[in-house]
Every structure is written in C-alpha cells, then in structure tokens.
Protein backbone atom coordinates (compact mmCIF):
# COMPACT_ATOMS: atom_id res chain seq x y z
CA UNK A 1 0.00 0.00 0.00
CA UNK A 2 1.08 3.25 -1.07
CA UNK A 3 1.62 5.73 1.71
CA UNK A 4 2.74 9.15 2.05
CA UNK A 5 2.88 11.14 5.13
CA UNK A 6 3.70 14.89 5.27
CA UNK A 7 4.38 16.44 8.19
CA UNK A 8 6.67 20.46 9.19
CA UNK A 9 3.94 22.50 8.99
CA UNK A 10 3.39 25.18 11.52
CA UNK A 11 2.87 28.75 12.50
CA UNK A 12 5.66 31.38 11.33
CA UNK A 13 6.15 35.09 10.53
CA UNK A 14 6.32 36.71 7.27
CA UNK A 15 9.70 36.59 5.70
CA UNK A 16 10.73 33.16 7.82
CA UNK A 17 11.07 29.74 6.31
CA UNK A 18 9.35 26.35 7.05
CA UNK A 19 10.95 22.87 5.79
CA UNK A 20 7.87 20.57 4.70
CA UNK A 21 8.41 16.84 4.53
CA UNK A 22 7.26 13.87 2.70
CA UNK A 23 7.75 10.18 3.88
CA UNK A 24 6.86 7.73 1.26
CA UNK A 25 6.78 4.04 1.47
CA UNK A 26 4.88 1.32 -0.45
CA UNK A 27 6.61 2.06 -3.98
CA UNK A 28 9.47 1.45 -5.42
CA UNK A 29 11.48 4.67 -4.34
CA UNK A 30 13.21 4.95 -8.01
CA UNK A 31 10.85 5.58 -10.25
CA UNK A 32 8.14 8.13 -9.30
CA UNK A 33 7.14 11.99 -9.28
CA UNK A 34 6.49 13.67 -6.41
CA UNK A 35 4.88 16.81 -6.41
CA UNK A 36 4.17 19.59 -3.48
CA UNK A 37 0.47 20.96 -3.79
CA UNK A 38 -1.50 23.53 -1.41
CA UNK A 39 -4.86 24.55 -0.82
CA UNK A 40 -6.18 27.96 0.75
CA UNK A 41 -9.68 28.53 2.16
CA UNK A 42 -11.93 29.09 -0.52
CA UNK A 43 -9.18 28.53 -3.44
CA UNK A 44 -8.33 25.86 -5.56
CA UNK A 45 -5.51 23.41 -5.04
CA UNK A 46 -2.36 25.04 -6.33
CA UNK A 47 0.51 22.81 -7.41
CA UNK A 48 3.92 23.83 -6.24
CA UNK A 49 6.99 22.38 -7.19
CA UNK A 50 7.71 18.55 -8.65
CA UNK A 51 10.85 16.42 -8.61
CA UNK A 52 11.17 13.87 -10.87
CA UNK A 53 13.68 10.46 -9.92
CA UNK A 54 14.37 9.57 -13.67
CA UNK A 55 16.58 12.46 -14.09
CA UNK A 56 16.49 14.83 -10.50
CA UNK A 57 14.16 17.10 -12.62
CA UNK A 58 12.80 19.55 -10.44
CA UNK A 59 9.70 21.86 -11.33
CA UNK A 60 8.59 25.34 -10.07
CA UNK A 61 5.22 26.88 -10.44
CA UNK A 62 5.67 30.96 -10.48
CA UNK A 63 4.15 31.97 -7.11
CA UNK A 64 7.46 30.40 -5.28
CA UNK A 65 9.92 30.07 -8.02
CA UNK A 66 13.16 31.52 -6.46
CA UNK A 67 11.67 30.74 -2.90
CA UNK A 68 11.05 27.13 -2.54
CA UNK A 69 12.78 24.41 -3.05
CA UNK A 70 12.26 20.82 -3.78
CA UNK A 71 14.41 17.43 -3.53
CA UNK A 72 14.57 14.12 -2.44
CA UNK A 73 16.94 12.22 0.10
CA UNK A 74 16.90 8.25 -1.13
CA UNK A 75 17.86 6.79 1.89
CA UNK A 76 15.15 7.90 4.03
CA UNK A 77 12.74 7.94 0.87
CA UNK A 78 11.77 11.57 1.47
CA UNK A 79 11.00 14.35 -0.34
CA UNK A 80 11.66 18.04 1.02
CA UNK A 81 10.55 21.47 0.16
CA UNK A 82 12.29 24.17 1.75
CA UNK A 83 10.36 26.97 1.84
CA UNK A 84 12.06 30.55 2.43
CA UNK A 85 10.74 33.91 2.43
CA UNK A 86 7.30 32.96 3.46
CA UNK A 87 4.51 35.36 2.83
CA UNK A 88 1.41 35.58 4.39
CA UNK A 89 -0.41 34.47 1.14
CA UNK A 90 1.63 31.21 1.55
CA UNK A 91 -0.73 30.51 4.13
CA UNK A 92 -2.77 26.81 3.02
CA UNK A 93 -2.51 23.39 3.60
CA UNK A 94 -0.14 21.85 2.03
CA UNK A 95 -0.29 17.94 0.75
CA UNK A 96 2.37 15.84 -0.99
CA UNK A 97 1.80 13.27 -3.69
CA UNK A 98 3.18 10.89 -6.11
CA UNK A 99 2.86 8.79 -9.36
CA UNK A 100 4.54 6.50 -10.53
CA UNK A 101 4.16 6.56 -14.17
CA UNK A 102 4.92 9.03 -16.67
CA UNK A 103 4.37 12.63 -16.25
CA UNK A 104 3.31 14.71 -19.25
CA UNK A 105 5.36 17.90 -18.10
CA UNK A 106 2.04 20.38 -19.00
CA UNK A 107 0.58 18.29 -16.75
CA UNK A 108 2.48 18.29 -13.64
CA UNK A 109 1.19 20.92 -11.58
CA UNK A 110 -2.63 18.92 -12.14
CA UNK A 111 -3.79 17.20 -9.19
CA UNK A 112 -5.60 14.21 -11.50
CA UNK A 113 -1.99 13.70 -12.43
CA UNK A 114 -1.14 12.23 -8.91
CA UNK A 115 -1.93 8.71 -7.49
CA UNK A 116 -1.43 8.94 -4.34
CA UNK A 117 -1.71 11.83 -2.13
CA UNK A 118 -0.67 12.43 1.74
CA UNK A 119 -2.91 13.81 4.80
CA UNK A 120 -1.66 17.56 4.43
CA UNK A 121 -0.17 19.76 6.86
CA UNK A 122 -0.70 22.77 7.95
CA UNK A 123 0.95 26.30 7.17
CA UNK A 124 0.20 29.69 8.80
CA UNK A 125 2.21 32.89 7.96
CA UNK A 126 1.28 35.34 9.84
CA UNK A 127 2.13 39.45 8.67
C-alpha cells in the first residue's frame, strides 16, 4: 500500500522559512514523481513544485519560483521542500503526492496527475 505522510507545517512570521516533509513508502522509491500541492480557504488546489527520480528534474510553479525548493533524500525515501521567504499568502494546507508513471510535463502541476496523495499539513504565515 502506497503511503505518504507529510508532516513540518506550523505557525511562522512573514519573511521566515518552514521545511515541509514527505515520507513515502509502499513504492518502489526509483521511479516516481512527487509533487508539493496547497490549498487555501476558498481557493483551488495550487501545485507547487515537482521532482522527478528519472533524471532529478525539479519543477517550479511561479508563485514560489526563487523561494522554494524541492528534492529528495533516497535513503530515508523523502521528499523536502524548503520553503524561504514565506509570505502571508503562503498561508494553506499543504499535501504531498506521487505517481509512478509518466508525467506529461504540462501536466504536472494537475492534481488528476497524482496517485497517491498524503494527509496535508498545515501552514500559517502570519504578517
């Protein structure tokens, strides 16, 4: 069974940084994508950032290119995103999911592109 756990969310002032996790287990931890996504109150799911383990590909949606950061650590079948310069507008839940088959890139910030998602955790940026 597929599983993916996120967990590092928590309460922090504008301008600060967060690292989120993402524990994965159930899959084969060589071939997948693993993407970041959040939600806000009343919004749509956003996707984030994406790694990809064929290559080390890593993807960055607009709203946190230059601030976030995504990749992986093999042995303890993680994936990370490092999240700097928070703004309050970062504020959402934030879930991390995975697929393992092929990714059409236009498609990789699309939610029905992922398998298998994780609980979510929570993020609060406060101004």
């Amino acid at each position: 069974e597929v599983q993916l756990q996120a967990s590092g969310g928590g309460l922090v002032q504008a301008g600060g940084y967060l690292k989120l996790s993402c524990a994965a287990s159930g899959f084969t931890f060589d071939e997948y994508v693993i993407g970041w996504f959040r939600q806000a109150p009343g919004k749509e799911r956003e996707g984030l950032s994406s790694i990809s383990s064929t290559d080390g590909s890593t993807y960055y949606a607009d709203s946190v290119k230059g601030r976030f950061a995504i990749f992986s650590d093999i042995t303890k079948r993680a994936v990370y995103l490092q999240m700097n310069s928070l703004k309050p507008e970062d504020t959402a839940v934030y879930y991390c999911a995975a697929t393992t088959t092929r990714v059409i890139l236009t498609t990789i910030f699309q939610s029905t592109t992922y398998h298998y998602w994780g609980q979510g955790t929570e993020v609060t940026v406060s101004s």
